[in-house]
Protein backbone atom coordinates (compact mmCIF):
# COMPACT_ATOMS: atom_id res chain seq x y z
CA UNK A 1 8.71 136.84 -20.08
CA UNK A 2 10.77 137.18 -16.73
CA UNK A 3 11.30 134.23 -14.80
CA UNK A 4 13.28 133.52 -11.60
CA UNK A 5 16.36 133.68 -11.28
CA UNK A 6 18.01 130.21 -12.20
CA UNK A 7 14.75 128.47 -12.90
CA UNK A 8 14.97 127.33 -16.57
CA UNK A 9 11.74 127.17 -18.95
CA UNK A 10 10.02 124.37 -18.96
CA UNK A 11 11.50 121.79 -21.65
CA UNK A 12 7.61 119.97 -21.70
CA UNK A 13 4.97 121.62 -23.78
CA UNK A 14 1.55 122.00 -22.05
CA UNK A 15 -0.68 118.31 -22.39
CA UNK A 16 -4.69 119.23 -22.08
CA UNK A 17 -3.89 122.87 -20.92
CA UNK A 18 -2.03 121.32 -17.82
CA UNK A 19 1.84 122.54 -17.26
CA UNK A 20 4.35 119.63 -16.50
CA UNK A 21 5.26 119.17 -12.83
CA UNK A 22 8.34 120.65 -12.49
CA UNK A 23 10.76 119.02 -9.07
CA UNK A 24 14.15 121.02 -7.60
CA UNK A 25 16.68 118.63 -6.47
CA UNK A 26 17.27 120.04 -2.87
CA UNK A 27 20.21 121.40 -1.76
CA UNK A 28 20.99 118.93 0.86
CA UNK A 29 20.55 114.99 0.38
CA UNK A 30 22.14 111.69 0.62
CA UNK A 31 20.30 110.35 -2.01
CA UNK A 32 22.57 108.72 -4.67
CA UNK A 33 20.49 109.20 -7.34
CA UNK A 34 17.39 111.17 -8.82
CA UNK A 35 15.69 107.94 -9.07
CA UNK A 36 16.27 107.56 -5.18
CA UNK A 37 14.97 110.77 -3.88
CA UNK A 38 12.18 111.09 -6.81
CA UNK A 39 11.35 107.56 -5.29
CA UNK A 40 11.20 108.54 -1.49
CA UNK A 41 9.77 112.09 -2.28
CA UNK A 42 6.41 110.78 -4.85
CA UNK A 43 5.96 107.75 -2.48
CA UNK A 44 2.06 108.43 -2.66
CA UNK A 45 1.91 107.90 -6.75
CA UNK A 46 2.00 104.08 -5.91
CA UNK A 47 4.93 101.48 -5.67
CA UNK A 48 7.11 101.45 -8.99
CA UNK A 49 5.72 104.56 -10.95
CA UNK A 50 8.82 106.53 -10.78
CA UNK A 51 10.27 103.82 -12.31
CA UNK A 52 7.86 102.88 -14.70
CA UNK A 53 7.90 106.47 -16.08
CA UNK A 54 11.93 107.03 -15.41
CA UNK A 55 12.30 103.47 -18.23
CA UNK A 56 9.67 105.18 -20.53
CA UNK A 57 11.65 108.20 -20.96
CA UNK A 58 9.41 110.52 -19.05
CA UNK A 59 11.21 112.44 -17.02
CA UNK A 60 13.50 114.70 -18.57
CA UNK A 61 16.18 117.66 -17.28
CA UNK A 62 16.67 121.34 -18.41
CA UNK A 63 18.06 119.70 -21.73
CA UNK A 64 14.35 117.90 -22.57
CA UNK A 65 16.67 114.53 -22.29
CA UNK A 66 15.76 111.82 -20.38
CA UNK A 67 16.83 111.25 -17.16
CA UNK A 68 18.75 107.74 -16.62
CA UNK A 69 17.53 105.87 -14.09
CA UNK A 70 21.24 105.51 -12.43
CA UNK A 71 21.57 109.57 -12.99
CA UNK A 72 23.81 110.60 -9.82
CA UNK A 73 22.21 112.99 -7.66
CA UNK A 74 23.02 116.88 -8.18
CA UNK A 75 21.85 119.25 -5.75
CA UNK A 76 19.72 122.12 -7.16
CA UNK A 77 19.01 119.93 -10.13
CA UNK A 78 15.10 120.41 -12.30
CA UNK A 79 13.30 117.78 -13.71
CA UNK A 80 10.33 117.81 -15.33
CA UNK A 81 7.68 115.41 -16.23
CA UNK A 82 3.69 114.98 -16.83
CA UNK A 83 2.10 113.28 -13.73
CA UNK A 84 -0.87 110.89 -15.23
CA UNK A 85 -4.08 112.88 -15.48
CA UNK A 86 -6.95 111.46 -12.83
CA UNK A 87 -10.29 110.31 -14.85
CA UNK A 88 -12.30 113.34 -14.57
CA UNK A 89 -16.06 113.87 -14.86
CA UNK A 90 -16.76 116.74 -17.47
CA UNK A 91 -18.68 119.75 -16.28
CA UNK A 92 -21.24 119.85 -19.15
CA UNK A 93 -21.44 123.99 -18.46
CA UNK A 94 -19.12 126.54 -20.47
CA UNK A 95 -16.77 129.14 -19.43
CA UNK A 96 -17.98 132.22 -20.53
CA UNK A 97 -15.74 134.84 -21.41
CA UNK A 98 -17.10 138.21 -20.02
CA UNK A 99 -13.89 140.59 -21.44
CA UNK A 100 -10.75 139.40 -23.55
CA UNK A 101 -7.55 142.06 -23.74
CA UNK A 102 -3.69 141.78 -24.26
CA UNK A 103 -3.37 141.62 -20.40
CA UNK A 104 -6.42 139.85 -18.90
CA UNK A 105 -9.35 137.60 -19.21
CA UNK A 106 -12.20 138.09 -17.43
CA UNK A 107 -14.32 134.39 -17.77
CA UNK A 108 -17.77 133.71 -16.09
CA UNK A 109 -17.43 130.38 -14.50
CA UNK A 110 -19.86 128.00 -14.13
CA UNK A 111 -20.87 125.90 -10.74
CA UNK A 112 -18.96 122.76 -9.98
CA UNK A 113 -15.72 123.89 -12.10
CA UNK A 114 -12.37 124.00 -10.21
CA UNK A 115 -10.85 127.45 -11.19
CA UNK A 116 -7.05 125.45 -11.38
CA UNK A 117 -5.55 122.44 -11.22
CA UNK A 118 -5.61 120.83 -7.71
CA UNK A 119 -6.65 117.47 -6.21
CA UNK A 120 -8.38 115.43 -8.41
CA UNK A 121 -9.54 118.21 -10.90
CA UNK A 122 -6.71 118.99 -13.23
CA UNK A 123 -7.82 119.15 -16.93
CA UNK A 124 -11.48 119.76 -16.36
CA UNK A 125 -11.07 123.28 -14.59
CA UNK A 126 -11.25 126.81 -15.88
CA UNK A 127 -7.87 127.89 -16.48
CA UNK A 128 -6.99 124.76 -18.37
CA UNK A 129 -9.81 124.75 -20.28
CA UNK A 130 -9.44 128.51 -21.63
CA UNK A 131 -5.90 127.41 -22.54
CA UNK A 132 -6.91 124.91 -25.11
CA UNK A 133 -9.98 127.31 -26.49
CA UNK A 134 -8.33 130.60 -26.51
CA UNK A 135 -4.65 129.12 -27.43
CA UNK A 136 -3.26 130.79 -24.13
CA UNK A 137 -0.49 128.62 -22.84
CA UNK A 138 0.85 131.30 -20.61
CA UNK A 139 -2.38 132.35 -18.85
CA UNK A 140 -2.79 132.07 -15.06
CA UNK A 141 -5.39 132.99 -12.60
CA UNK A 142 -4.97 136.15 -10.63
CA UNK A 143 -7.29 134.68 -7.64
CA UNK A 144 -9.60 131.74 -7.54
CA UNK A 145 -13.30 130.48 -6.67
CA UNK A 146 -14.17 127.83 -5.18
CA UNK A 147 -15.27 124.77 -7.23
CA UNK A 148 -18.74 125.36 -6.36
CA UNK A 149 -19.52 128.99 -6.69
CA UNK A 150 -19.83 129.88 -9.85
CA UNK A 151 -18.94 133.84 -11.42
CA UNK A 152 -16.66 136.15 -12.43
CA UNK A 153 -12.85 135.23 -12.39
CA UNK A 154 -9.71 137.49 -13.49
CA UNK A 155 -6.95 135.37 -15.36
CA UNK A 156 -3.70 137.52 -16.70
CA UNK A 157 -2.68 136.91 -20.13
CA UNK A 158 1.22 137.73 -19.09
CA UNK A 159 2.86 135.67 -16.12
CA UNK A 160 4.93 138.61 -15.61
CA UNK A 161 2.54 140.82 -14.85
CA UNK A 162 0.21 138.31 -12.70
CA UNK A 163 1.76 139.94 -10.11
CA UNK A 164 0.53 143.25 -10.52
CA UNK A 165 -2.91 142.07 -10.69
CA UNK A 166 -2.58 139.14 -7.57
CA UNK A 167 -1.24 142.72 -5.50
CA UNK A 168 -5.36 144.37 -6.32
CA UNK A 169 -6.11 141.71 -4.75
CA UNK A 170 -3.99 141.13 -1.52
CA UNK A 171 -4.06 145.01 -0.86
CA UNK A 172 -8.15 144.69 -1.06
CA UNK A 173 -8.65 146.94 -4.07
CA UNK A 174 -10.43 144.82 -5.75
CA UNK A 175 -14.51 145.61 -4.98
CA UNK A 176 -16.07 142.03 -5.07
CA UNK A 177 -20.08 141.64 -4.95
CA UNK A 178 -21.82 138.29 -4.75
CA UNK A 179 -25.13 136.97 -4.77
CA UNK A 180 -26.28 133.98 -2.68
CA UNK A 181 -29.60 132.38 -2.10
CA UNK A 182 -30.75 131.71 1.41
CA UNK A 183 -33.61 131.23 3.89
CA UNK A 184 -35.13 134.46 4.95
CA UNK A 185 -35.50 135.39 8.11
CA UNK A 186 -38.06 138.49 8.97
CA UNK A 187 -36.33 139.12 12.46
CA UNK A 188 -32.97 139.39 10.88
CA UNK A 189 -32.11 143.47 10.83
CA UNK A 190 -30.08 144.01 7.76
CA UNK A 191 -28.05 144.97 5.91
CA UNK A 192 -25.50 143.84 8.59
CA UNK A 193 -21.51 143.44 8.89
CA UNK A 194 -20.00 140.59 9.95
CA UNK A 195 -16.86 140.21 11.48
CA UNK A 196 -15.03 137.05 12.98
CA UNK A 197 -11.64 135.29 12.98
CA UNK A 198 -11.94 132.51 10.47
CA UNK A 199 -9.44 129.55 10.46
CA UNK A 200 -9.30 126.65 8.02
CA UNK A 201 -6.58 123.80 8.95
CA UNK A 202 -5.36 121.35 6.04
CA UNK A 203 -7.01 118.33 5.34
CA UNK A 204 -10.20 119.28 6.82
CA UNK A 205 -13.23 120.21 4.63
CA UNK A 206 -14.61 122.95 6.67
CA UNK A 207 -13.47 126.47 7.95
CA UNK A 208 -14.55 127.93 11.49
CA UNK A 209 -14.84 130.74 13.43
CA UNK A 210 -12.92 130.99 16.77
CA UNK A 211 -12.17 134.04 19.19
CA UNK A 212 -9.41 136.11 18.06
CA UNK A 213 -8.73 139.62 16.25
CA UNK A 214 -11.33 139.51 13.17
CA UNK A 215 -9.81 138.39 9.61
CA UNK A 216 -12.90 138.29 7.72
CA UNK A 217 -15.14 141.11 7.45
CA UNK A 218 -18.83 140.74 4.92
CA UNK A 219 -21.51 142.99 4.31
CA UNK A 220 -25.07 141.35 4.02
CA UNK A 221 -27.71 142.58 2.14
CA UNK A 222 -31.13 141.74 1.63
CA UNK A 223 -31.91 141.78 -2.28
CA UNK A 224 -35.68 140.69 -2.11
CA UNK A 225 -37.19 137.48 -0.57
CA UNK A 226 -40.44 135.29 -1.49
CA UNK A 227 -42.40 134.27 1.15
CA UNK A 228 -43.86 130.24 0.91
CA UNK A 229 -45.01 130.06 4.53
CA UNK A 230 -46.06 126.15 3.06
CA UNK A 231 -42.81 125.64 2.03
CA UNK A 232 -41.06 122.46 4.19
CA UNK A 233 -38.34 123.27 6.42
CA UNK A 234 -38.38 127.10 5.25
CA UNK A 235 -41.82 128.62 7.22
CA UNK A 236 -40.05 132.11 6.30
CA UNK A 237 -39.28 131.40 2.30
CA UNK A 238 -36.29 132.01 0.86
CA UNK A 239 -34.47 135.45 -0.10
CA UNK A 240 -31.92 137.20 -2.32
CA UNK A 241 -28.63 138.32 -0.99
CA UNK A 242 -25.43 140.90 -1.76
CA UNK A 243 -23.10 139.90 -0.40
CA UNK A 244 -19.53 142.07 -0.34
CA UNK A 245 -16.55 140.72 1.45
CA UNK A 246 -13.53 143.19 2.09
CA UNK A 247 -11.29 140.28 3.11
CA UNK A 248 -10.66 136.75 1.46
CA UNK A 249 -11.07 133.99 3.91
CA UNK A 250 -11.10 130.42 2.64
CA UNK A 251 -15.33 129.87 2.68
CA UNK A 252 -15.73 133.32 4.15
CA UNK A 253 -19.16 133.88 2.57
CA UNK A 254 -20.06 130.57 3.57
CA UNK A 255 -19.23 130.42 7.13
CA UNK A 256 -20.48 134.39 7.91
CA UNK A 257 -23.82 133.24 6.23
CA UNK A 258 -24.33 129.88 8.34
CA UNK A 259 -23.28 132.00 11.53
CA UNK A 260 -26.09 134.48 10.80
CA UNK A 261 -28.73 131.27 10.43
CA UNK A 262 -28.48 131.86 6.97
CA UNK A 263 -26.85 129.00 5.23
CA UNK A 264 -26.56 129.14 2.06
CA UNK A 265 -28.92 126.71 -0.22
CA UNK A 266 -26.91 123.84 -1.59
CA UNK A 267 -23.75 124.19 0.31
CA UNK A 268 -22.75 120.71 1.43
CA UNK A 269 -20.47 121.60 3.96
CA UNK A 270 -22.41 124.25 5.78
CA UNK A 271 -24.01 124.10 8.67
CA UNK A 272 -23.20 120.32 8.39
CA UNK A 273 -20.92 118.57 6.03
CA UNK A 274 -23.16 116.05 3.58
CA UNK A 275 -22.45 112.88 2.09
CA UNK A 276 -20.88 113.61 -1.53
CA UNK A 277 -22.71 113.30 -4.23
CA UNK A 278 -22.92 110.90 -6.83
CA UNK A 279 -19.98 111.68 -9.75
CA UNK A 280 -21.14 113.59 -12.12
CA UNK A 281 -24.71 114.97 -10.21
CA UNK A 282 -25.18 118.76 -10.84
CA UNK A 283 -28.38 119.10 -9.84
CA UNK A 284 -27.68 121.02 -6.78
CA UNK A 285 -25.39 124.00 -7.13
CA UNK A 286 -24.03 125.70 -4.14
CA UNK A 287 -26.21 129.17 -4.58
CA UNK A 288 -23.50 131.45 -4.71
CA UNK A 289 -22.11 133.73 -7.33
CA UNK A 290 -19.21 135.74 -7.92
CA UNK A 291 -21.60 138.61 -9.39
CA UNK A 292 -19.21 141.80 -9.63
CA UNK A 293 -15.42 142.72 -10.06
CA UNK A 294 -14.76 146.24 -9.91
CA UNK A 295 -10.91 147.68 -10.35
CA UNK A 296 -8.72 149.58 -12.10
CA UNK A 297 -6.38 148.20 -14.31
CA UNK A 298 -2.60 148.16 -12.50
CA UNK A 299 -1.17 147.78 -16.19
CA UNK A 300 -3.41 150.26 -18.15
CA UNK A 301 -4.79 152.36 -15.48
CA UNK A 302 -8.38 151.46 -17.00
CA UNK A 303 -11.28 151.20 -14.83
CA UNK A 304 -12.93 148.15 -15.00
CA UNK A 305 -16.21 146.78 -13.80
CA UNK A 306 -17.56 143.52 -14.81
CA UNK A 307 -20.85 141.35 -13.99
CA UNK A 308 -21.83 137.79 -14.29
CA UNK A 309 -24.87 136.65 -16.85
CA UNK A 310 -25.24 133.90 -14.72
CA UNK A 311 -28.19 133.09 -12.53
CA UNK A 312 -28.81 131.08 -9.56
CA UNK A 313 -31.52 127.82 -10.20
CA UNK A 314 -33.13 128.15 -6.74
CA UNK A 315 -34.60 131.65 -7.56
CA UNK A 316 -34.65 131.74 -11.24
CA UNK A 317 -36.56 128.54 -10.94
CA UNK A 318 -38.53 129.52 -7.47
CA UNK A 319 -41.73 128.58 -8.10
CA UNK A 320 -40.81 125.17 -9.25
CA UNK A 321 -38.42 124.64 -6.85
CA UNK A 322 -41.13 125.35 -3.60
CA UNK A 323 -43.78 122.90 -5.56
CA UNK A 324 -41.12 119.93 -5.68
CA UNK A 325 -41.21 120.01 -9.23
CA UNK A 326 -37.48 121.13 -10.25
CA UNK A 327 -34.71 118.33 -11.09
CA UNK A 328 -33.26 119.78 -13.85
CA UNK A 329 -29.62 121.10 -14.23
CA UNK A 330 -28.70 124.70 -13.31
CA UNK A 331 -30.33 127.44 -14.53
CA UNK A 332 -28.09 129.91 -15.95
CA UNK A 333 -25.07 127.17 -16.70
C-alpha cells in the first residue's frame, strides 16, 4: 500500500471499524510542548481531556509509545490516538452487499445510516460497519450518501487505488439514477432538466440556489403516479420519480426537487427545515434512493452496472399510507 510521502502507518489498530485520529505537529509554533498545542488545538473535547488521556497513556507517536505529558514540541511531529466514541443510536437496518471483488464493494445502504464517520455518527455508519463484518480494515468509500437516502454506494477494497475510482466520479463518468417519491403535479411537463447554481455554507443545514453560472444539472422523470384526489394536503396524489444528476451538489436532488414544487416526501429540511426527531424514530425515511451505478471499472476495465433491492415505504406501502394507517418501519430496510 502507498502512502504519502513522510506520513508513517498508523501505530493504533482500528477500535469498532473506526481509524485512530491521527494530528501533524505544524511546522510553525511556540508551543513548548505537545501537551500545549494538543491542549489549545482540541479545546472543544472539554476542559482536561487531553490530559486525562495524555496520563492514561493514550496518545502515542510513530513508535506506538506514549507521549509524556512534558514531551517538548517538534515541528512536523504525528500522534495518534482514539477520540471517545459518542453514544450512538443503532440503525436496526443492514447493509446489503450488492457485489464483493478484490478491488471494490458495492453495499446497498439503508435510510438513516451515515455512509462515514462524521459528527456524531462514527461507529454506527456504513463503512465502519462493513469493516467489522467483512474483516476489511483498509476499505474506504469512493463517494458518499447522505445519511438519509438510502442505495447503492461504491467502497474500494485498496486505499491506493481509491483514487482511481474517486477520479469516475469527479470527471462525471459515473451514470447515477435515483428514485424519489413526491407529490404529483398534472401541470408539471416532464421529463424536465434542471439547472441552477447551488451553494451550501458550513454550519448551516440547508443548501440554496442563487444566481450564478449553473453547478448542478438533474434530469426529472415521471415513473408513474397514483392519484388520491381525498388525500390531505396532496389533491394531486403522489408519484414516482428518476431522477439522474450529472453533477454532485451537496442536496442537489433535494433542492432541484423542492424548486420544481416537488419536495421530496420525508425530507426534513426541504422546503422548510423540521424539528428533529426523536433519537432513534425511523418511521419516516427521506424517500430517496440511490437506485443505479453504472461504470466501468478504472482497475479492470469491467463494465459495471448495479441496482438497489431496496424500496421506498411511501409507495410500496401507498395504499396504507393515503388511509392513515401506516406507522411501521421502512419498507424495504
Amino acid at each position: 500500500m502507498r502512502r504519502k510521502t513522510g506520513t508513517p502507518p498508523s501505530p493504533l489498530p482500528q477500535r469498532h471499524g473506526v481509524d485512530p485520529v491521527r494530528v501533524r505537529l505544524p511546522a510553525a509554533g511556540t508551543w513548548a510542548t505537545v501537551r500545549d498545542h494538543l491542549v489549545e488545538r482540541l479545546s472543544g473535547a472539554g476542559p482536561g481531556v487531553v490530559d486525562g488521556m495524555l496520563d492514561a497513556g493514550r496518545i502515542v507517536g510513530a513508535d506506538g509509545r506514549p507521549v509524556a505529558a512534558d514531551a517538548p514540541y517538534v515541528p512536523g511531529m504525528f500522534v495518534w490516538f482514539h477520540r471517545d466514541l459518542p453514544p450512538e443510536v443503532a440503525v436496526p437496518f443492514p447493509v446489503r452487499v450488492v457485489h464483493r471483488d478484490e478491488h471494490i464493494v458495492v453495499a446497498d445502504k439503508p435510510h438513516f445510516l451515515a455512509t462515514t464517520p462524521r459528527g456524531g455518527h462514527v461507529a454506527e455508519t456504513a463503512l465502519a460497519r462493513l469493516r467489522r463484518e467483512l474483516d476489511l480494515p483498509a476499505l474506504t468509500a469512493a463517494h458518499r450518501l447522505d445519511r438519509l437516502t438510502a442505495g447503492l454506494v461504491l467502497f474500494v477494497v485498496r486505499p491506493s487505488e481509491r483514487g482511481a475510482y474517486q477520479t469516475l466520479f469527479r470527471d462525471r463518468r459515473v451514470h447515477k439514477e435515483y428514485e424519489a417519491v413526491a407529490p404529483y403535479d398534472p401541470g408539471l411537463t416532464l421529463p424536465f432538466t434542471v439547472r441552477s447554481r447551488i451553494v451550501k455554507e458550513r454550519g448551516v443545514l440547508t443548501a440554496r440556489e442563487v444566481p450564478g453560472e449553473p453547478n448542478a444539472v438533474s434530469r426529472v422523470e415521471l415513473v408513474e403516479h397514483r392519484n388520491r384526489s381525498g388525500e390531505r394536503g396532496r389533491p394531486g396524489g403522489l408519484a414516482r420519480y428518476r431522477l439522474t444528476p450529472t453533477t454532485g451538489q451537496t442536496h442537489q436532488l433535494r433542492v432541484h426537487m423542492t424548486a420544481l414544487g416537488l419536495p421530496i416526501l420525508g425530507d426534513p429540511l426541504y422546503p422548510e427545515v423540521a424539528a428533529p426527531a426523536p433519537a432513534g424514530d425511523f418511521r419516516r425515511p427521506l424517500q430517496l434512493l440511490a437506485r443505479c451505478l453504472e461504470f466501468t471499472d478504472p482497475v479492470t476495465g469491467e463494465n459495471h452496472r448495479f441496482r438497489s433491492g431496496r424500496t421506498l415505504a411511501a409507495w410500496a406501502s401507498y395504499d396504507r399510507r393515503a388511509a392513515g394507517t401506516y406507522d411501521g418501519p421502512p419498507d424495504g430496510q
